[in-house]
C-alpha atoms as a PDB file:
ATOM      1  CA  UNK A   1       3.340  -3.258 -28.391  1.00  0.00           C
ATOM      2  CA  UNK A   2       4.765  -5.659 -25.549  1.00  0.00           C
ATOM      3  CA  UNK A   3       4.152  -4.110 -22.105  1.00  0.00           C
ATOM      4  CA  UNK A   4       4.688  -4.779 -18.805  1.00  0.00           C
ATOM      5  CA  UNK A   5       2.637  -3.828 -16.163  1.00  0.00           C
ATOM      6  CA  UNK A   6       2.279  -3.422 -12.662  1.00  0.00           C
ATOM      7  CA  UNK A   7       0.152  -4.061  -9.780  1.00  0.00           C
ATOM      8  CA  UNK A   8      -0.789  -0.929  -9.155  1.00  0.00           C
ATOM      9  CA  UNK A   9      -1.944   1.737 -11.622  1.00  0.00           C
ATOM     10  CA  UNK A  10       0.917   3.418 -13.050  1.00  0.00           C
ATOM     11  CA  UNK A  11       1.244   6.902 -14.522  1.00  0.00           C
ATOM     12  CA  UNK A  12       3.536   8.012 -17.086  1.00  0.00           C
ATOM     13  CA  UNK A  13       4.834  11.660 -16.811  1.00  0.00           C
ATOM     14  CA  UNK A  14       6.669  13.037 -20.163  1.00  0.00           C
ATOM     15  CA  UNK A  15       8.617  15.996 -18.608  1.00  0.00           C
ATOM     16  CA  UNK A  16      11.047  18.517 -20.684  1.00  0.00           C
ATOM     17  CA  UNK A  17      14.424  17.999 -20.507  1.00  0.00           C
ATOM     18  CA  UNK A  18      14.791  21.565 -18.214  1.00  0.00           C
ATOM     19  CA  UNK A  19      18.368  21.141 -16.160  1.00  0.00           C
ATOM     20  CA  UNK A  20      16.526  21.337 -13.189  1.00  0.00           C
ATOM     21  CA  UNK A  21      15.286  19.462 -10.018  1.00  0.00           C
ATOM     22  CA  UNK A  22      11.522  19.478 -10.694  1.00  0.00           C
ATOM     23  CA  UNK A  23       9.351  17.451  -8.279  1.00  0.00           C
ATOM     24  CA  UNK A  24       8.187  15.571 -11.209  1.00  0.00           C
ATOM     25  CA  UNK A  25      11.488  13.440 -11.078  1.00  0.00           C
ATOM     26  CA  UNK A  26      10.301  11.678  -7.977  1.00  0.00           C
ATOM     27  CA  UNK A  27       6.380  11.747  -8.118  1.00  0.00           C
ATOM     28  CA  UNK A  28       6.311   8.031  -6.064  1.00  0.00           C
ATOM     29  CA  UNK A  29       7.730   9.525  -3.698  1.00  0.00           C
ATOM     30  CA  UNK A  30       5.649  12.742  -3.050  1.00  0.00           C
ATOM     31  CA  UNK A  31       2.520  10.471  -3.602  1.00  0.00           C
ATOM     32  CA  UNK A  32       3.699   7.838  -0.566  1.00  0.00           C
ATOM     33  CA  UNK A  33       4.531  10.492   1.540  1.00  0.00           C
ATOM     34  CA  UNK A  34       0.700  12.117   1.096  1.00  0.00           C
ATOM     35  CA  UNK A  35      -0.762   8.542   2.148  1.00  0.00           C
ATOM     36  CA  UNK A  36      -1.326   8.060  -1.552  1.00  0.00           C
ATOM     37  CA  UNK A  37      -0.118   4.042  -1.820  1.00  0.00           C
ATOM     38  CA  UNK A  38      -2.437   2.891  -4.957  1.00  0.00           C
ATOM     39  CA  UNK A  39      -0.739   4.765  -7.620  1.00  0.00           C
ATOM     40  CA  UNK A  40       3.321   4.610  -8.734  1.00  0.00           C
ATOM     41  CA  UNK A  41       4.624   6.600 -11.056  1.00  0.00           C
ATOM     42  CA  UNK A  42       6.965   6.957 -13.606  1.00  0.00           C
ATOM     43  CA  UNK A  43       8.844  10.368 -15.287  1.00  0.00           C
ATOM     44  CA  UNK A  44      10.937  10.387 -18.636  1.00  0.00           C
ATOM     45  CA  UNK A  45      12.240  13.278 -20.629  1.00  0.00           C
ATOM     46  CA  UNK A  46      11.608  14.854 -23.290  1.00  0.00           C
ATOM     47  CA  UNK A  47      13.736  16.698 -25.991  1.00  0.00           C
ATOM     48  CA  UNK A  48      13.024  20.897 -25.399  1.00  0.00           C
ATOM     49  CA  UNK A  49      13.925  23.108 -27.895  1.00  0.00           C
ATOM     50  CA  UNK A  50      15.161  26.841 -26.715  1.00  0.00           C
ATOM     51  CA  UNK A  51      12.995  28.436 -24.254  1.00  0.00           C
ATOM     52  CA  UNK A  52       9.328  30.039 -23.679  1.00  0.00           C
ATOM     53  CA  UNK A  53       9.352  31.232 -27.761  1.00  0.00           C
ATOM     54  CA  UNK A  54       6.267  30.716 -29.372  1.00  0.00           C
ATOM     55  CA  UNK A  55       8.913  29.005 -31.867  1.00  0.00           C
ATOM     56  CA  UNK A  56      10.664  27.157 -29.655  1.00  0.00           C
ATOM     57  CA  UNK A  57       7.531  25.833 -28.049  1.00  0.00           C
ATOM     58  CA  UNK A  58       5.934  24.619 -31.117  1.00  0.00           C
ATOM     59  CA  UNK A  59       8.970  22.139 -31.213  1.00  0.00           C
ATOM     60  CA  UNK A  60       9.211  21.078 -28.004  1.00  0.00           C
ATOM     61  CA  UNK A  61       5.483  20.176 -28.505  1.00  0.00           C
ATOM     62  CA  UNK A  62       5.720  18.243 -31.425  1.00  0.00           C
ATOM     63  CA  UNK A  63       4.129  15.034 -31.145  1.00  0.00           C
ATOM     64  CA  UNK A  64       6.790  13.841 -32.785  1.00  0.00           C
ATOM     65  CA  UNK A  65       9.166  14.481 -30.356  1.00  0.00           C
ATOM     66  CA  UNK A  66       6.645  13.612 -26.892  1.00  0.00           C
ATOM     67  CA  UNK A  67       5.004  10.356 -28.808  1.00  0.00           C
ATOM     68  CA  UNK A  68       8.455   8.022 -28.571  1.00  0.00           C
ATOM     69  CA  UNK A  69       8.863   8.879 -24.995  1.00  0.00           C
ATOM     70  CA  UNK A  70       5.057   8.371 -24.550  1.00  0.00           C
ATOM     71  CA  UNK A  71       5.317   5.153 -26.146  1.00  0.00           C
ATOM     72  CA  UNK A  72       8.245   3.929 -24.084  1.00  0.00           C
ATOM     73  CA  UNK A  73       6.473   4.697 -20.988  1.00  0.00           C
ATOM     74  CA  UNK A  74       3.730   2.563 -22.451  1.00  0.00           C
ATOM     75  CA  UNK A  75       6.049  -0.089 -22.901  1.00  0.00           C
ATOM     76  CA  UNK A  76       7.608   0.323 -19.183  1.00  0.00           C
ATOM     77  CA  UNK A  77       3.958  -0.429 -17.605  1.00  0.00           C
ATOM     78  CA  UNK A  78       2.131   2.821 -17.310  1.00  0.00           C
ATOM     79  CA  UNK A  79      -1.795   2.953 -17.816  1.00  0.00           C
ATOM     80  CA  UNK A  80      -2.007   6.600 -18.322  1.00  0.00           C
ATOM     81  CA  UNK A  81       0.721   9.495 -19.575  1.00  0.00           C
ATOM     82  CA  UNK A  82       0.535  12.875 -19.072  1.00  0.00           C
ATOM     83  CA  UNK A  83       2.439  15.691 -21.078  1.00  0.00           C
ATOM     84  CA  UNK A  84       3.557  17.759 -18.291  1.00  0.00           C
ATOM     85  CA  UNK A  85       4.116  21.076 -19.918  1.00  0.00           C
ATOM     86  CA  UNK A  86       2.098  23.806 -20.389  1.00  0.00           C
ATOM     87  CA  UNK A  87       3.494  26.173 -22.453  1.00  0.00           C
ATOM     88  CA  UNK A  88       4.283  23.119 -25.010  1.00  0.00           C
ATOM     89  CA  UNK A  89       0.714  22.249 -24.870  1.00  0.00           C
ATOM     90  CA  UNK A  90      -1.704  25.372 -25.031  1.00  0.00           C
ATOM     91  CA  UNK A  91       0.911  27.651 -27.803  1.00  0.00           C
ATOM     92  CA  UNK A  92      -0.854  26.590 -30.775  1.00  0.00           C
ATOM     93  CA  UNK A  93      -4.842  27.113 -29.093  1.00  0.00           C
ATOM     94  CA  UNK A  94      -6.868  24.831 -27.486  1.00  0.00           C
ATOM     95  CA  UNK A  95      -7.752  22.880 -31.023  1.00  0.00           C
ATOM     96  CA  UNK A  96      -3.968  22.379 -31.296  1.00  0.00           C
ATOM     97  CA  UNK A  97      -3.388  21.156 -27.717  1.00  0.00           C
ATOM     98  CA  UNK A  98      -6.294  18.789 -28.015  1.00  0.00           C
ATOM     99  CA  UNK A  99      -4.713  17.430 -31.667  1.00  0.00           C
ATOM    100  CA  UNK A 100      -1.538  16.854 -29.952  1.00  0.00           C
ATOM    101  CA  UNK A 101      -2.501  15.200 -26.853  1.00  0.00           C
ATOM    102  CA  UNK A 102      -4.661  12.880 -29.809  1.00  0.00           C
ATOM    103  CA  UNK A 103      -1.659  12.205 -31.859  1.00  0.00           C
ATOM    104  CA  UNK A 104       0.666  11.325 -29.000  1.00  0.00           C
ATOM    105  CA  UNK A 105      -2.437   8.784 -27.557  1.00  0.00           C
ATOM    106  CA  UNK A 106      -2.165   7.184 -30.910  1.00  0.00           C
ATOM    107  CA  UNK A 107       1.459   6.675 -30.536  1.00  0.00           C
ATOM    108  CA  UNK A 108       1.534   5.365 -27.233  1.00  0.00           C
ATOM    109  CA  UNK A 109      -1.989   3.347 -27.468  1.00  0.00           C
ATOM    110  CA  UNK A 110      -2.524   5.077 -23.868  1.00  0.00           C
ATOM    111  CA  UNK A 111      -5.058   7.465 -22.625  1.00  0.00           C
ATOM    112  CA  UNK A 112      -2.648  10.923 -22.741  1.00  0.00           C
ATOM    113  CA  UNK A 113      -3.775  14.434 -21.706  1.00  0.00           C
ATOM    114  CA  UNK A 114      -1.555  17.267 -20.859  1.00  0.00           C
ATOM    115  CA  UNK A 115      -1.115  19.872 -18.109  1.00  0.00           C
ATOM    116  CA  UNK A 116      -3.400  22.778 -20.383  1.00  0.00           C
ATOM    117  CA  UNK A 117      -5.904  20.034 -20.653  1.00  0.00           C
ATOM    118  CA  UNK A 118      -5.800  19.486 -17.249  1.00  0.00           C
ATOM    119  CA  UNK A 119      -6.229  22.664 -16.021  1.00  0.00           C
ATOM    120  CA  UNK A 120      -9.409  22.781 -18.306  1.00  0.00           C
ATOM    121  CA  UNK A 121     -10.561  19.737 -16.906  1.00  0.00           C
ATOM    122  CA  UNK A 122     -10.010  21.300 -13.353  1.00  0.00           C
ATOM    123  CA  UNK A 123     -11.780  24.456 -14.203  1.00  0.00           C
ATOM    124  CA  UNK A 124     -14.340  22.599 -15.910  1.00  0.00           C
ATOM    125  CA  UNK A 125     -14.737  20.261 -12.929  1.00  0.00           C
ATOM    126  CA  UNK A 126     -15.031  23.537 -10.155  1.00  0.00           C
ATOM    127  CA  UNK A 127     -17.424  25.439 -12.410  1.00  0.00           C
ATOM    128  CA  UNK A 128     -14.572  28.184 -12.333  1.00  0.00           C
ATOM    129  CA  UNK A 129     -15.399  30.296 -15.528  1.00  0.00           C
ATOM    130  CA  UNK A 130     -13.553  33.371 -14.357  1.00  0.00           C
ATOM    131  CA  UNK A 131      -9.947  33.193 -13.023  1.00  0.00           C
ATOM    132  CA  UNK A 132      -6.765  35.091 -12.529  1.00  0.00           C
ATOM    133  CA  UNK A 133      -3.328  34.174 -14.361  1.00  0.00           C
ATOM    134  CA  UNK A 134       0.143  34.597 -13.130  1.00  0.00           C
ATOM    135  CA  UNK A 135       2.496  33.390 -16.202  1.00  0.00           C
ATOM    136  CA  UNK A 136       5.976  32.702 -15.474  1.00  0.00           C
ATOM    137  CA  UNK A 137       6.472  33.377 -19.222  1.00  0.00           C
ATOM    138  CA  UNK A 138       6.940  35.945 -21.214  1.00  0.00           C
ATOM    139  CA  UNK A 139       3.746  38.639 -22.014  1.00  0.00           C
ATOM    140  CA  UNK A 140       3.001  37.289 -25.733  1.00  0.00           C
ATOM    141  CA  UNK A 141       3.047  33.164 -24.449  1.00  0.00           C
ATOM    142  CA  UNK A 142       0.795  34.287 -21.096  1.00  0.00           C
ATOM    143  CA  UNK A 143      -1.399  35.924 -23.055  1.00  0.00           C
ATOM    144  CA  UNK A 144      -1.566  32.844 -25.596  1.00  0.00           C
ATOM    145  CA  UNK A 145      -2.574  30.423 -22.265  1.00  0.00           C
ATOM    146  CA  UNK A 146      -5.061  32.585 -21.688  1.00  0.00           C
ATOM    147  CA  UNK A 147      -6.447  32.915 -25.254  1.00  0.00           C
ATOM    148  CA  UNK A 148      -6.450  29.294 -24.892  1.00  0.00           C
ATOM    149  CA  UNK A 149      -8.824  29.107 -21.769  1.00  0.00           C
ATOM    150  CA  UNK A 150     -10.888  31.382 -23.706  1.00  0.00           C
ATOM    151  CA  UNK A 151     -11.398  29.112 -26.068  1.00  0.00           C
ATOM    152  CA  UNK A 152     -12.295  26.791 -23.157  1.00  0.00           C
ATOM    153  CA  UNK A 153     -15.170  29.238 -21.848  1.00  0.00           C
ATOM    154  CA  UNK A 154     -12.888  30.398 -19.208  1.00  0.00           C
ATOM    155  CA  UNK A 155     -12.456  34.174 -18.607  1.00  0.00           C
ATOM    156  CA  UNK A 156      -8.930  35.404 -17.731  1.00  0.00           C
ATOM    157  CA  UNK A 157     -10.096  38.308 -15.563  1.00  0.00           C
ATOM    158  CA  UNK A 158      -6.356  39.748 -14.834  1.00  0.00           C
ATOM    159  CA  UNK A 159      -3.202  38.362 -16.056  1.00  0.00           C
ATOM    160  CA  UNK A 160       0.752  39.369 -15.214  1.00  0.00           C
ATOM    161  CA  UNK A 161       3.542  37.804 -17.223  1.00  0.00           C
ATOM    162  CA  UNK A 162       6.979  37.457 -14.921  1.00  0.00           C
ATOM    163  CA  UNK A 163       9.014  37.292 -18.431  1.00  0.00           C
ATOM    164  CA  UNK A 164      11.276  34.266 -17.514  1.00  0.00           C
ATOM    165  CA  UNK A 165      12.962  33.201 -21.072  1.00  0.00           C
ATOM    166  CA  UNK A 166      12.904  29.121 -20.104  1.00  0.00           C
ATOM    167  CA  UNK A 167      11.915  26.452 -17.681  1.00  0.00           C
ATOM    168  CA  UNK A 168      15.573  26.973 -15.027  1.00  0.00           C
ATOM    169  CA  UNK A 169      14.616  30.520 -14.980  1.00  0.00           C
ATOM    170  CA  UNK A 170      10.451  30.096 -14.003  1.00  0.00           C
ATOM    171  CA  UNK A 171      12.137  27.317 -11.427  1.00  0.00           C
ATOM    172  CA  UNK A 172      14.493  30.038  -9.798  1.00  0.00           C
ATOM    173  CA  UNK A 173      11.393  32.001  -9.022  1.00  0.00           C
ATOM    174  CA  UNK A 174      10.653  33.376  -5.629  1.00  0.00           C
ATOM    175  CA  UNK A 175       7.170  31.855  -5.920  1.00  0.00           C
ATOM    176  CA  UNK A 176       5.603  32.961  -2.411  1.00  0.00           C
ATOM    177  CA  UNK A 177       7.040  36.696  -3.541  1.00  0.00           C
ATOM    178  CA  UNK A 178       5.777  37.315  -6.692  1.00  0.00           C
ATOM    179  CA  UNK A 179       2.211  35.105  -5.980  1.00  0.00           C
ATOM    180  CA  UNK A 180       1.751  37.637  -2.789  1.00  0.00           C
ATOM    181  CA  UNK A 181       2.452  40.596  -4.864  1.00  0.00           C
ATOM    182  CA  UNK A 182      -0.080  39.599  -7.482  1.00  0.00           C
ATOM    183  CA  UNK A 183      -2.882  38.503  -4.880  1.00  0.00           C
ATOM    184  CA  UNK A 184      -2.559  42.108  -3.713  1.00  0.00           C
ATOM    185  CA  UNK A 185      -3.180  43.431  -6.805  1.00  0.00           C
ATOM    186  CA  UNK A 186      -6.311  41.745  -7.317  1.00  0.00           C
ATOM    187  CA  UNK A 187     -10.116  43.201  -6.603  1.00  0.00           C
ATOM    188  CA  UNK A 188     -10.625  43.344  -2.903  1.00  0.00           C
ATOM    189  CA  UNK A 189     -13.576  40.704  -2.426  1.00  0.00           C
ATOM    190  CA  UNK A 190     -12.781  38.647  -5.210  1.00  0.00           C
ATOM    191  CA  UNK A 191     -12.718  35.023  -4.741  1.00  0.00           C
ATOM    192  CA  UNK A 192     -11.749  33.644  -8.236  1.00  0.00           C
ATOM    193  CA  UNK A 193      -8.504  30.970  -8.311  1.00  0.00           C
ATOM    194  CA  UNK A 194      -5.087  32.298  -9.469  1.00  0.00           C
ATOM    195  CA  UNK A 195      -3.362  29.699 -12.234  1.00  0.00           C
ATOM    196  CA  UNK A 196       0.089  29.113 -11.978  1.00  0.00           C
ATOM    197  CA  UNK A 197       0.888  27.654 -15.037  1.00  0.00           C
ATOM    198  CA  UNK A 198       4.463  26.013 -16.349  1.00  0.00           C
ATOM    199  CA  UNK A 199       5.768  22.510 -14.640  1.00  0.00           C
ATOM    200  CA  UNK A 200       9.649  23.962 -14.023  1.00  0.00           C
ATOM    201  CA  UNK A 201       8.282  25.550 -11.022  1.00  0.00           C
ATOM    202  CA  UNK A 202       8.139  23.213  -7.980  1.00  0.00           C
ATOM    203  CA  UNK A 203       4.842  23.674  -6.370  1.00  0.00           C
ATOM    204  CA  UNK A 204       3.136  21.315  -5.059  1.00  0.00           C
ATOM    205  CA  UNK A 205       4.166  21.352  -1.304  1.00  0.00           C
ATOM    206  CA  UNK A 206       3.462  25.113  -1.605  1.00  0.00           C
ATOM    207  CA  UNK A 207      -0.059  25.341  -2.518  1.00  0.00           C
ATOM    208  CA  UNK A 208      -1.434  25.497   0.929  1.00  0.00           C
ATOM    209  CA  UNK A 209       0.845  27.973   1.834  1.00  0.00           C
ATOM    210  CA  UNK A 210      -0.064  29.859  -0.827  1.00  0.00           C
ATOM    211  CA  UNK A 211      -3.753  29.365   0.001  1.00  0.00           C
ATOM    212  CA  UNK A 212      -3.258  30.877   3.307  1.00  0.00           C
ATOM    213  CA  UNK A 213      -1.606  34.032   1.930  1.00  0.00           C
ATOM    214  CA  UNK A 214      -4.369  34.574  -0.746  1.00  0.00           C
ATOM    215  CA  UNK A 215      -7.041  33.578   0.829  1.00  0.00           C
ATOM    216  CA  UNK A 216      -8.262  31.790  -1.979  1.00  0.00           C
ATOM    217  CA  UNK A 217      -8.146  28.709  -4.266  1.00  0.00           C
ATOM    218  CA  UNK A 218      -4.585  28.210  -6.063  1.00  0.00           C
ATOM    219  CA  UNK A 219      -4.566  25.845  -9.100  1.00  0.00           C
ATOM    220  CA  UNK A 220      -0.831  25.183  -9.894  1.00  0.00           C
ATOM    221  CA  UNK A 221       0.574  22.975 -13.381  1.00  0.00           C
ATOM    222  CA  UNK A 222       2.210  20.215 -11.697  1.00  0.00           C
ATOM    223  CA  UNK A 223      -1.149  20.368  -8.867  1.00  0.00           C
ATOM    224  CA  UNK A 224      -3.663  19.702 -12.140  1.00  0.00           C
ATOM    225  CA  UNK A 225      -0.979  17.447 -13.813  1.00  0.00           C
ATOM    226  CA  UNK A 226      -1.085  15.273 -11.090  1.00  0.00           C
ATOM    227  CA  UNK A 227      -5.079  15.250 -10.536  1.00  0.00           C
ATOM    228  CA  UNK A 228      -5.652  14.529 -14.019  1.00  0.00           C
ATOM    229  CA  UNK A 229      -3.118  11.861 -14.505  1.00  0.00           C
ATOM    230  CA  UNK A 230      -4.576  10.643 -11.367  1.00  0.00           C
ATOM    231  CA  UNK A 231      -8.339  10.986 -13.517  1.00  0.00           C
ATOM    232  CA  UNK A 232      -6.896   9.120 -16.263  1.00  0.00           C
ATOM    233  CA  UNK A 233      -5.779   6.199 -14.016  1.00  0.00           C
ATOM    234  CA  UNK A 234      -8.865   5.673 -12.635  1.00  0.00           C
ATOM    235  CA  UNK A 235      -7.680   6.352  -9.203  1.00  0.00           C
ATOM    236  CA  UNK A 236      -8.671   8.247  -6.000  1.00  0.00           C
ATOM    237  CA  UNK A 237      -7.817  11.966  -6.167  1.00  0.00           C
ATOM    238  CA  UNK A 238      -7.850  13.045  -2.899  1.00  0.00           C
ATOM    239  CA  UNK A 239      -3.712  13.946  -1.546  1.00  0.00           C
ATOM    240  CA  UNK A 240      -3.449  15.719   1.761  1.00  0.00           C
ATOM    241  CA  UNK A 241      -1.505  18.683   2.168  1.00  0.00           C
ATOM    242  CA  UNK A 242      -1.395  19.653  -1.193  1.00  0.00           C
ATOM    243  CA  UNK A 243      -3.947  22.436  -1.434  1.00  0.00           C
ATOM    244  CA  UNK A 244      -7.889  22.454  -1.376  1.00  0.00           C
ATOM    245  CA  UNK A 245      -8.332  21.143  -4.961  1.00  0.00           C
ATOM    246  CA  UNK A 246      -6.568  18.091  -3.768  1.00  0.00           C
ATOM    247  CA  UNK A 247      -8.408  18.046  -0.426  1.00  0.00           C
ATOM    248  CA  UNK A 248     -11.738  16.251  -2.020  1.00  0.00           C
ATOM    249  CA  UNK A 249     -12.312  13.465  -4.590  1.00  0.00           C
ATOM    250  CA  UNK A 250     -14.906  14.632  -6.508  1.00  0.00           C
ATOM    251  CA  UNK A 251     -15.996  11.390  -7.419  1.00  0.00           C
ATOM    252  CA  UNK A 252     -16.568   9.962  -3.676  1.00  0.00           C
ATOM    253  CA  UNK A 253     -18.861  11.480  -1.385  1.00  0.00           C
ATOM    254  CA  UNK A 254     -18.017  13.322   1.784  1.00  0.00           C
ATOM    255  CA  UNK A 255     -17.503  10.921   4.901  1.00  0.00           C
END
């Protein structure tokens, strides 16, 4: 495969082809304006089929459909790809997700995880074993993410479905609302992060905000997407502003 790369380390983003205006489009952007200068990035779509339908989602997952775009990211210079959905990457288990993320490496001859991976890997990395879940999707696909952590060793403790039918209608969310309202409904003295899973819904200059209003640790997809594309790249994971996960690389120690 002829490649071209570039000075810095690049990451490739495979996004569904949602008509929306997800903060995925423009992730150089959002990383220069958090300080983050040693990374570019790079987003291309991919074809969705229908909406959040355990169906439709086993489509819009098919490695056959993610791998070309994988592999032309590849060929446009990028080190590392991520497959930025969630719902497209947990609805067949964990077993499945892992098998795709495999097959679409194979393709692309690139290191390639995906957003349920990476919120594993996130979980795995805080020693988080018990969590809360607030799924944009419908009840049966929320409760398949969390089947999926379960096969992970992660406990869903409490989860609420919001029912939106596809990506435009999880990004037309009032996020701040419908996050408060769940963090009230929690256990009072509980300190366990609340997952905000599926990429159409623009989060990541809202995590902190969200922080302060739940007084606790909010894990968001296109939040782990990020730090685990940023894992796969090699590259410093610490981005300002963009919640406490973000706050620390793991890998450096404390200054």
């Amino acid at each position: 495969m002829h490649t071209r790369r570039s000075a810095r380390p690049k990451l490739g983003i495979v996004l569904p082809d949602d008509p929306i205006k997800s903060e995925l489009h423009d992730l150089d952007t959002w990383f220069l304006a958090r300080g983050h200068h040693d990374v570019t990035a790079l987003t291309l779509l991919s074809k969705i089929t229908g909406g959040h339908f355990e169906v439709d989602l086993y489509q819009t997952g098919d490695p056959n459909v993610i791998g070309p775009v994988a592999r032309e990211l590849a060929a446009q210079g990028c080190d590392a790809i991520v497959w930025a959905c969630t719902s497209g990457s947990f609805i067949g288990g964990l077993a499945w997700g892992r098998g795709q993320a495999k097959a679409v490496s194979e393709m692309a001859e690139r290191p390639v995880t995906s957003t349920t991976l990476a919120f594993i890997s996130a979980l795995h990395s805080l020693q988080s074993k018990n969590v809360y879940l607030l799924g944009a999707y419908p009840e049966p696909v929320t409760q398949a993410f969390a089947t999926c952590l379960g096969s992970a060793g992660i406990t869903v403790e409490r989860w609420h479905a919001l029912g939106s039918p596809d990506g435009p209608s999880s990004f037309r969310l009032s996020l701040i609302e419908e996050v408060d309202r769940f963090a009230k409904s929690l256990p009072a003295g509980s300190d366990e992060p609340i997952l905000i899973p599926d990429t159409a819904i623009n989060s990541l200059d809202l995590v902190e905000h969200l922080e302060e209003l739940t007084g606790r640790m909010v894990l968001t997809a296109n939040q782990v997407t990020v730090w685990h594309g940023l894992s796969l790249l090699g590259a410093g994971r610490a981005i300002a502003n963009a919640g406490k996960f973000l706050a620390v690389d793991p890998d450096k120690p404390a200054q």
